[in-house]
PDB file of N, CA and C in Angstrom:
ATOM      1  N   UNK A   1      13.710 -26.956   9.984  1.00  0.00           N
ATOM      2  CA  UNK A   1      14.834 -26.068  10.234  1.00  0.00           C
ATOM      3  C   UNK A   1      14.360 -24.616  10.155  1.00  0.00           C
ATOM      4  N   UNK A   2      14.850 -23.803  11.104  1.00  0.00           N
ATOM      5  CA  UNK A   2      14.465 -22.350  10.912  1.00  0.00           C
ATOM      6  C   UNK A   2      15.355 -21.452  10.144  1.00  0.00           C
ATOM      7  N   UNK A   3      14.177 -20.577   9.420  1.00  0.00           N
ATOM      8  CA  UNK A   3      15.190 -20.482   8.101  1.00  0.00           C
ATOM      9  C   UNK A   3      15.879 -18.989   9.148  1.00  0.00           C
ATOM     10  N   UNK A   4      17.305 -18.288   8.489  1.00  0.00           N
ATOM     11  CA  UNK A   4      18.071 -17.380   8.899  1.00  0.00           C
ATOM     12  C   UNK A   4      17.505 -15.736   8.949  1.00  0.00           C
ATOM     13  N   UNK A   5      17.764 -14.820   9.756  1.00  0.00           N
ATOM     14  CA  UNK A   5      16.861 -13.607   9.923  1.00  0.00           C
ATOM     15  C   UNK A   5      16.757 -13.167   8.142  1.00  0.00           C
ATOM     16  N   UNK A   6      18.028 -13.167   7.584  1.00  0.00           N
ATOM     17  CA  UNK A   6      17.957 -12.687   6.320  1.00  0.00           C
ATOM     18  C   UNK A   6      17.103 -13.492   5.185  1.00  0.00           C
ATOM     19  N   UNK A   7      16.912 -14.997   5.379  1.00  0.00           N
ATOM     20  CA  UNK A   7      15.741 -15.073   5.019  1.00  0.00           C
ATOM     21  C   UNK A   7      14.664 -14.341   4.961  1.00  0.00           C
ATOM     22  N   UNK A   8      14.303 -14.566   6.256  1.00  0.00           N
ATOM     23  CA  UNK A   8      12.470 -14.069   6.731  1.00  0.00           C
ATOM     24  C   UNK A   8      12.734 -12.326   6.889  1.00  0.00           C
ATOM     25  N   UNK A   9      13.779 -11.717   6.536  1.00  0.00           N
ATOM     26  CA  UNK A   9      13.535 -10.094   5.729  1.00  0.00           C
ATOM     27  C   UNK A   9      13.431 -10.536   4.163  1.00  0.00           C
ATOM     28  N   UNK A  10      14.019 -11.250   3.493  1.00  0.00           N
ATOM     29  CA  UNK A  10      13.852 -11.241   2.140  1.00  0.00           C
ATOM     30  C   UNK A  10      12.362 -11.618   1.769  1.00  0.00           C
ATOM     31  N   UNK A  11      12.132 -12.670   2.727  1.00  0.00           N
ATOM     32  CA  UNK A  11      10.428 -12.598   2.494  1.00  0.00           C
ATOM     33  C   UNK A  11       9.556 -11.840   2.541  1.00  0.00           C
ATOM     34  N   UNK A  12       9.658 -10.961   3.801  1.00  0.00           N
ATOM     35  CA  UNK A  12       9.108  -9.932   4.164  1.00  0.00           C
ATOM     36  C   UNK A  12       9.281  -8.912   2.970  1.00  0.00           C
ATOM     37  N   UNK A  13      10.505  -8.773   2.647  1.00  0.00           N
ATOM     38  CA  UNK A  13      10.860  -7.199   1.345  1.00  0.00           C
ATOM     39  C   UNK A  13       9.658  -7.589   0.252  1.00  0.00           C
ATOM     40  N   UNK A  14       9.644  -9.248  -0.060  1.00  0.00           N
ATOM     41  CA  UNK A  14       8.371  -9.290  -1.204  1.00  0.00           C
ATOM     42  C   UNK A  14       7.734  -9.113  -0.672  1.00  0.00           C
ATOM     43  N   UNK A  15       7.078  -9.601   0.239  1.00  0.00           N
ATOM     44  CA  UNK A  15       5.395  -9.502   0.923  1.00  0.00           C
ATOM     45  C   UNK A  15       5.405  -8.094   0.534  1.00  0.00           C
ATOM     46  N   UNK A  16       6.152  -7.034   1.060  1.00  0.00           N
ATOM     47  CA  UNK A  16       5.648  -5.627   1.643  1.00  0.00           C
ATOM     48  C   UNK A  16       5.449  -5.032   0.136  1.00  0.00           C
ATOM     49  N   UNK A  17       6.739  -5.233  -0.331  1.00  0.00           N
ATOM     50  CA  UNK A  17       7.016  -4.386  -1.746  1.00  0.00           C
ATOM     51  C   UNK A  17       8.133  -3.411  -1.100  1.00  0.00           C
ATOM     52  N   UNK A  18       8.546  -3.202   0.036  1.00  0.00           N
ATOM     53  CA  UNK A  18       9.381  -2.604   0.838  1.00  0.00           C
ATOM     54  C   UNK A  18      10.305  -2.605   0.003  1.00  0.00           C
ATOM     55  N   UNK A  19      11.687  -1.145   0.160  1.00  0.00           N
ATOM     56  CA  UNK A  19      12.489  -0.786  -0.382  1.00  0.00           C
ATOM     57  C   UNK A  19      13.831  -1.705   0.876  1.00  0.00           C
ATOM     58  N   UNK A  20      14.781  -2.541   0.389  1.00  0.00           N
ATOM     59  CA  UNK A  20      15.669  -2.836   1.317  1.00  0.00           C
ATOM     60  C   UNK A  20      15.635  -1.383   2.505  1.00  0.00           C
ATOM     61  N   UNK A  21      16.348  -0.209   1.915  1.00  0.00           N
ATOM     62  CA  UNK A  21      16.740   0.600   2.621  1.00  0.00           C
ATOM     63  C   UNK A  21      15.684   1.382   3.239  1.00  0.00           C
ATOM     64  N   UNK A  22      14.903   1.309   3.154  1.00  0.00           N
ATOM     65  CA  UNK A  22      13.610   2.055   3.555  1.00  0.00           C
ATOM     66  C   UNK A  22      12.595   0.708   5.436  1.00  0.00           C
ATOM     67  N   UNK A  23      12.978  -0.225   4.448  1.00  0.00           N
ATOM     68  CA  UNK A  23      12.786  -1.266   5.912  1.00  0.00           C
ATOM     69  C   UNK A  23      14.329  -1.577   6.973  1.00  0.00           C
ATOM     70  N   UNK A  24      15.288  -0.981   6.257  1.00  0.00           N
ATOM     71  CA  UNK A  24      16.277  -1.691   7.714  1.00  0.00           C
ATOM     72  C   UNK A  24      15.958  -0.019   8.380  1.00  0.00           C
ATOM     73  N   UNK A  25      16.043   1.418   7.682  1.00  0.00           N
ATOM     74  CA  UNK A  25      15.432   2.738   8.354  1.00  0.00           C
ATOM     75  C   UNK A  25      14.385   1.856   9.473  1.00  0.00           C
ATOM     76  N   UNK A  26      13.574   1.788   8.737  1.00  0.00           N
ATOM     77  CA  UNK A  26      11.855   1.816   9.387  1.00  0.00           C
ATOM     78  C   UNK A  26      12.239   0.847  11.327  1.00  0.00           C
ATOM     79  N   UNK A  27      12.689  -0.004  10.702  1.00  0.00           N
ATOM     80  CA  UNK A  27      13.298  -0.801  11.480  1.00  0.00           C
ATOM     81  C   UNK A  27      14.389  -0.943  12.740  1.00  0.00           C
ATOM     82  N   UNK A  28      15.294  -0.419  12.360  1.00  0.00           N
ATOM     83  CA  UNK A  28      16.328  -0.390  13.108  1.00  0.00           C
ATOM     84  C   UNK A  28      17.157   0.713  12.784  1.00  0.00           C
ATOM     85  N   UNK A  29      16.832   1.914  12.428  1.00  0.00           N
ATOM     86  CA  UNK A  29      17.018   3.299  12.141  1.00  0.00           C
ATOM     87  C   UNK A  29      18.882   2.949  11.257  1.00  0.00           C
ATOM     88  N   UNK A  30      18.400   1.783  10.549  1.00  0.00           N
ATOM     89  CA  UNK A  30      19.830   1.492   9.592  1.00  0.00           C
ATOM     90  C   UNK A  30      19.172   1.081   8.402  1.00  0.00           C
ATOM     91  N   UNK A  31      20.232   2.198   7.240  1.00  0.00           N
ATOM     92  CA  UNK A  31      19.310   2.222   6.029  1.00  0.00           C
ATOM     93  C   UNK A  31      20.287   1.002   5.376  1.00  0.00           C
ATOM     94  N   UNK A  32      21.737   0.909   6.145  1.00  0.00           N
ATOM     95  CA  UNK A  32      22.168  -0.515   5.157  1.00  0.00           C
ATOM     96  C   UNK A  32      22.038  -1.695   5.880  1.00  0.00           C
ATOM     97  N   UNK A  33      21.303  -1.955   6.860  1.00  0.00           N
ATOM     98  CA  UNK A  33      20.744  -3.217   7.398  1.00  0.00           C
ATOM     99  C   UNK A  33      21.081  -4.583   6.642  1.00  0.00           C
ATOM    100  N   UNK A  34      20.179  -4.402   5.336  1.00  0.00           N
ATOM    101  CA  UNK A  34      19.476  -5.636   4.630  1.00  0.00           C
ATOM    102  C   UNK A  34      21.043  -5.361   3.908  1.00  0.00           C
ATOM    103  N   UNK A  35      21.727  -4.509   3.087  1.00  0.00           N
ATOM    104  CA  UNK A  35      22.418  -4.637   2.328  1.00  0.00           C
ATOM    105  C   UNK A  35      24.096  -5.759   3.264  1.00  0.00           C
ATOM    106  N   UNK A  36      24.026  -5.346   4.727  1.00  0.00           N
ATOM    107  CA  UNK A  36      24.715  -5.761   5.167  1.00  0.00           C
ATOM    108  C   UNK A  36      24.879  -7.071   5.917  1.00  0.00           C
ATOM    109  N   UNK A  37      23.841  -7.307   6.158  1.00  0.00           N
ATOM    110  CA  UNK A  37      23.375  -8.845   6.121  1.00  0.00           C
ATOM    111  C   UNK A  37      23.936  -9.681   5.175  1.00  0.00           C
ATOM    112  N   UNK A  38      23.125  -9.281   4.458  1.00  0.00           N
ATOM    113  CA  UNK A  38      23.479  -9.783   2.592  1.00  0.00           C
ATOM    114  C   UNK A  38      25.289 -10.199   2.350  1.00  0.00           C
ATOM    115  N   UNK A  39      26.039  -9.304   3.161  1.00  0.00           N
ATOM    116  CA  UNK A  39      27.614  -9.625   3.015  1.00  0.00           C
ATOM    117  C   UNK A  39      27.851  -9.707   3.941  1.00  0.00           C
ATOM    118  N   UNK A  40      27.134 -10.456   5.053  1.00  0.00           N
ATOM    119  CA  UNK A  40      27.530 -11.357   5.893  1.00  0.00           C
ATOM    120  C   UNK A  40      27.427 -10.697   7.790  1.00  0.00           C
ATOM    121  N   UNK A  41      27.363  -9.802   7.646  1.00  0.00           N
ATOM    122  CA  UNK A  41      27.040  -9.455   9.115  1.00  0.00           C
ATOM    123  C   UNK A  41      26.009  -9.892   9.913  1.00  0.00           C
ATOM    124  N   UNK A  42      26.661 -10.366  11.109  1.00  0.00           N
ATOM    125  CA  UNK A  42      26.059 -10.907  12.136  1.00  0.00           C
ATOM    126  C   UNK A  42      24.854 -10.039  13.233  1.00  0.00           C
ATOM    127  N   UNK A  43      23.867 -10.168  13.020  1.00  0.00           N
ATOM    128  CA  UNK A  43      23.144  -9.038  13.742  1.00  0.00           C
ATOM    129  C   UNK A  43      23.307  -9.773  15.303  1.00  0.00           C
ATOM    130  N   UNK A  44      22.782  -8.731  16.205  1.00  0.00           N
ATOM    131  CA  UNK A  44      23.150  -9.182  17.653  1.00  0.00           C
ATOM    132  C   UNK A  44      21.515  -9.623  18.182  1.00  0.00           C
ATOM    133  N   UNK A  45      21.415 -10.204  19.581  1.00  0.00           N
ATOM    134  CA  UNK A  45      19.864  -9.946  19.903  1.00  0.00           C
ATOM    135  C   UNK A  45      19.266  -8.824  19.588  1.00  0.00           C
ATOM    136  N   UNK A  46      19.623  -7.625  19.866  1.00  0.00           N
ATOM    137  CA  UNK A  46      18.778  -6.409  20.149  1.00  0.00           C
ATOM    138  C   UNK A  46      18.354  -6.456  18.618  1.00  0.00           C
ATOM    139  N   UNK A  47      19.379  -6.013  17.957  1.00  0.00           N
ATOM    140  CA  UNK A  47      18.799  -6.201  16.332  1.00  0.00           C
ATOM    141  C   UNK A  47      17.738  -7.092  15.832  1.00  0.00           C
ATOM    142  N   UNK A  48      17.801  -8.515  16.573  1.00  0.00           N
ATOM    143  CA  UNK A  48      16.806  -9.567  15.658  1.00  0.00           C
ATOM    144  C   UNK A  48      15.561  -9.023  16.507  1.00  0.00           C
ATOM    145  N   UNK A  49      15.723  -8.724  17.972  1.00  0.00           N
ATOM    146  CA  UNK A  49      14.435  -8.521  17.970  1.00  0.00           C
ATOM    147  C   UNK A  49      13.968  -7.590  17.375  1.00  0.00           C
ATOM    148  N   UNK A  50      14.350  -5.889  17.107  1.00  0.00           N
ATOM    149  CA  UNK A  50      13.901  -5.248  16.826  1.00  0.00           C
ATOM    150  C   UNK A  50      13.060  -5.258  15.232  1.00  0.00           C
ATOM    151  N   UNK A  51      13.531  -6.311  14.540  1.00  0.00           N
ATOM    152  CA  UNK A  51      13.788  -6.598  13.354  1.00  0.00           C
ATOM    153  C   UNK A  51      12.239  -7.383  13.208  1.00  0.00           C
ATOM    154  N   UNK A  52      12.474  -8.513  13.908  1.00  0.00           N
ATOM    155  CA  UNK A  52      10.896  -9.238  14.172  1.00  0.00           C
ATOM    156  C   UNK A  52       9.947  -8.391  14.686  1.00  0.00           C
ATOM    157  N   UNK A  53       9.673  -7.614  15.849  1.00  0.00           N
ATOM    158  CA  UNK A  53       9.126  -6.748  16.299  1.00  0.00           C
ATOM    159  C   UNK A  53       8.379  -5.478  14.984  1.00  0.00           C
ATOM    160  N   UNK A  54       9.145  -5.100  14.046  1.00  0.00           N
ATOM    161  CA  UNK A  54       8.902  -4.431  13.307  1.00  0.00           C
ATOM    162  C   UNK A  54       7.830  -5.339  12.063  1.00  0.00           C
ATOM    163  N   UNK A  55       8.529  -6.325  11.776  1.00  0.00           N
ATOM    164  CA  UNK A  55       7.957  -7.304  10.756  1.00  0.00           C
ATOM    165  C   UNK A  55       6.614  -7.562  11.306  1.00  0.00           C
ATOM    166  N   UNK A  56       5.997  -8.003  12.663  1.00  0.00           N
ATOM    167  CA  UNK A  56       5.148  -8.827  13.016  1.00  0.00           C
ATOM    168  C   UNK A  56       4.394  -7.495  13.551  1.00  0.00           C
ATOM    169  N   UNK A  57       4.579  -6.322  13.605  1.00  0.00           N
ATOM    170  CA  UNK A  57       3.381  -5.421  13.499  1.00  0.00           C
ATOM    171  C   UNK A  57       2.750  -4.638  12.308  1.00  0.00           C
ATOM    172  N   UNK A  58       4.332  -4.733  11.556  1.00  0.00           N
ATOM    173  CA  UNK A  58       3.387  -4.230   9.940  1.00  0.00           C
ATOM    174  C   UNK A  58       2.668  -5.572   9.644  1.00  0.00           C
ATOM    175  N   UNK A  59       2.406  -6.777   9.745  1.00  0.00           N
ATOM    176  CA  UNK A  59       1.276  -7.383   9.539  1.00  0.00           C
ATOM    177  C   UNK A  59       0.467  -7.697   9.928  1.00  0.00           C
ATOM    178  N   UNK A  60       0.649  -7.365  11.211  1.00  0.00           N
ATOM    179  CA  UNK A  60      -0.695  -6.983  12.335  1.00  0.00           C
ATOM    180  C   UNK A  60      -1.017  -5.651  11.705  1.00  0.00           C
ATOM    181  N   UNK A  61      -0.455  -4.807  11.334  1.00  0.00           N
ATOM    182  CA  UNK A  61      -1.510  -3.299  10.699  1.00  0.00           C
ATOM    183  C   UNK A  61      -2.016  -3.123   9.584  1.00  0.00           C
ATOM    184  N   UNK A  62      -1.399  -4.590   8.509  1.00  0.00           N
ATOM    185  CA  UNK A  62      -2.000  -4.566   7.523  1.00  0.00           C
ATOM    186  C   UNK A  62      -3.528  -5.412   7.493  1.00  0.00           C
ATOM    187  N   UNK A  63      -3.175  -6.342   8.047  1.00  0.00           N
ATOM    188  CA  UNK A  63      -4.378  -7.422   8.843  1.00  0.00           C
ATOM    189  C   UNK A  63      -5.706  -5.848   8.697  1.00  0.00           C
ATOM    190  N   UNK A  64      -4.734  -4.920   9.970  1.00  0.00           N
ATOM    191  CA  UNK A  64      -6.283  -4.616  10.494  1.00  0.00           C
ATOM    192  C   UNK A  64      -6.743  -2.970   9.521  1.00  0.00           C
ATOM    193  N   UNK A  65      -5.956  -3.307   8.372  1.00  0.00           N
ATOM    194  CA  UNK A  65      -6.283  -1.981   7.297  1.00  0.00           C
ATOM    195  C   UNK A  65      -5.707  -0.922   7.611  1.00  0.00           C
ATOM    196  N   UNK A  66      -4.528  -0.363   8.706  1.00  0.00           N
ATOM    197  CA  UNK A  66      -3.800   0.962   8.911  1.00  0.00           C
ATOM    198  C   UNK A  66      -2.259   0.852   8.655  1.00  0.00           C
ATOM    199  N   UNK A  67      -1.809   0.019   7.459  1.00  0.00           N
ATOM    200  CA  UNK A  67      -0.154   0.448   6.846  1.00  0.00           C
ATOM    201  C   UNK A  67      -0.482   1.648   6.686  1.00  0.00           C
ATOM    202  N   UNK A  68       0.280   2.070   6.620  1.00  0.00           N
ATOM    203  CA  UNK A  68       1.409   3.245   5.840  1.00  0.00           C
ATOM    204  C   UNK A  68       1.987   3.313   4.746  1.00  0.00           C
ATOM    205  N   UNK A  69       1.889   3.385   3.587  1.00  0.00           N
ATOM    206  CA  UNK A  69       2.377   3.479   2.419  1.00  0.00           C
ATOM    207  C   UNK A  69       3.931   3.695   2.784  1.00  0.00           C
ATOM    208  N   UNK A  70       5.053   3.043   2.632  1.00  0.00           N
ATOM    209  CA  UNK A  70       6.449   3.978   2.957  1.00  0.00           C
ATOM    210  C   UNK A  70       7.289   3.973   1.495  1.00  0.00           C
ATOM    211  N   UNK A  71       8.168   4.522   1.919  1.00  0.00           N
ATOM    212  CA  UNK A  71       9.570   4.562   0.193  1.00  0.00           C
ATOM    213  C   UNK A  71      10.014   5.370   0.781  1.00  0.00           C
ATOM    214  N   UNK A  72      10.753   5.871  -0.547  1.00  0.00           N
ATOM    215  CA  UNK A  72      11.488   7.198  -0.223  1.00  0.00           C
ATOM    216  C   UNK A  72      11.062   8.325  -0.778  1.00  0.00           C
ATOM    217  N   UNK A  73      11.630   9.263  -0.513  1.00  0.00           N
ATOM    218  CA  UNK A  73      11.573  10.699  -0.477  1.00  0.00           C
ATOM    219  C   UNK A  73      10.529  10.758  -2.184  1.00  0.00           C
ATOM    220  N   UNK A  74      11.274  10.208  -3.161  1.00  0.00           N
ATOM    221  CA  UNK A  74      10.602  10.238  -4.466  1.00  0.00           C
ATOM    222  C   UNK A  74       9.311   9.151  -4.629  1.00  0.00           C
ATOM    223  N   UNK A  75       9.293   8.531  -3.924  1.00  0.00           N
ATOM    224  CA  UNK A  75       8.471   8.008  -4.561  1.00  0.00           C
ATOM    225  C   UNK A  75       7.103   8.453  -3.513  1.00  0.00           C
ATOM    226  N   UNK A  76       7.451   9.117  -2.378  1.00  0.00           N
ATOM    227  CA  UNK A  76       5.952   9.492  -1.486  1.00  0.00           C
ATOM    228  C   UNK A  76       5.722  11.168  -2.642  1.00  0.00           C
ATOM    229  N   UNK A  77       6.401  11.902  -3.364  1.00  0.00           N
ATOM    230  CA  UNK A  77       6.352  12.846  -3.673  1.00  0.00           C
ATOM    231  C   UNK A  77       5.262  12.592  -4.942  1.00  0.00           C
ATOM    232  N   UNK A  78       5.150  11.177  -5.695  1.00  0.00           N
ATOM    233  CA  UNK A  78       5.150  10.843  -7.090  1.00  0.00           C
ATOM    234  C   UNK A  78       3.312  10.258  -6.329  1.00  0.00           C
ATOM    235  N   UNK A  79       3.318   9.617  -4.874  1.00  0.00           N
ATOM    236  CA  UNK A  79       2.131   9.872  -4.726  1.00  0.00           C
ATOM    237  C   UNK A  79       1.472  10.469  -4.095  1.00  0.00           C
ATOM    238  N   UNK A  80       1.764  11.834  -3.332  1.00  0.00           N
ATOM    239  CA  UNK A  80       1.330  12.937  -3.553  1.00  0.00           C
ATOM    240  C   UNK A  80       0.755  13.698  -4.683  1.00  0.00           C
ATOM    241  N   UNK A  81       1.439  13.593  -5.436  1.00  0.00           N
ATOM    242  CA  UNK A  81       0.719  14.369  -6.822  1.00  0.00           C
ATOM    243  C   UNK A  81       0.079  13.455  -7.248  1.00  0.00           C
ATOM    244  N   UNK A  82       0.455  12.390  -7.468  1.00  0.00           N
ATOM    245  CA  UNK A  82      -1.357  11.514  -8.229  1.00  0.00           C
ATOM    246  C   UNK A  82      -2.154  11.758  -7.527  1.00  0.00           C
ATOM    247  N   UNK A  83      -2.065  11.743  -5.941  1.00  0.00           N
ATOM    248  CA  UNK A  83      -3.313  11.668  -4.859  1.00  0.00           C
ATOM    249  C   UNK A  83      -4.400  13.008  -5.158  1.00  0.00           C
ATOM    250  N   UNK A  84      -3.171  14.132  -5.233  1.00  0.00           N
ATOM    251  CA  UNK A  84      -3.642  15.591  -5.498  1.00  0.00           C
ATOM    252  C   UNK A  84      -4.115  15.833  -7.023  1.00  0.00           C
ATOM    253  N   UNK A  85      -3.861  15.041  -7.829  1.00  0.00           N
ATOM    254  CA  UNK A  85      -4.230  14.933  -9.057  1.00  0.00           C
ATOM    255  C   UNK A  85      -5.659  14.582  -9.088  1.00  0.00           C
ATOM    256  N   UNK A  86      -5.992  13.557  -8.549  1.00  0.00           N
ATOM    257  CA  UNK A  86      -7.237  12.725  -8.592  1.00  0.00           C
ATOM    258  C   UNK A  86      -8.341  13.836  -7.789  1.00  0.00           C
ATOM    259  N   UNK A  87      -8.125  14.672  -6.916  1.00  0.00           N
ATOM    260  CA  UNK A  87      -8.919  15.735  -6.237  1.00  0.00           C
ATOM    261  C   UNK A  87      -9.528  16.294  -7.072  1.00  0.00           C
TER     262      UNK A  87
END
């Protein structure tokens, strides 16, 4: 049986370490995506693809060593200064 899109994002949120709101952004330029799923909204085609599409190249870029660190606003700030710390 194939499991439901909100499955295979909840998998994905562990794999990544991804912030819900930071992957439905990254994704589908909707920061309550995942939260709205979660209470039941029906995504349409365009959504699932965009959704898979997003999933199946951040692990094609992690595969080939060029993620992107993402979060939010605080937490790219928190590694900035360690990064600049360590200089």
């Amino acid at each position: 049986m194939e499991r439901s899109l909100l499955q295979r994002i909840e998998a994905f949120l562990k794999e990544s370490a991804m912030p819900p709101s930071v992957f439905g952004r990254a994704a589908v330029h909707d920061p309550r995506l995942v939260s709205d799923l979660r209470g039941g909204r029906e995504p349409g085609r365009a959504v699932i693809c965009r959704v898979e599409h997003f999933m199946n190249k951040w692990r094609a870029d992690r595969r080939s060593g060029t993620v992107v660190p993402r979060g939010d606003r605080r937490t790219r700030a928190v590694r900035h200064l360690e990064t600049g710390a360590r200089a």
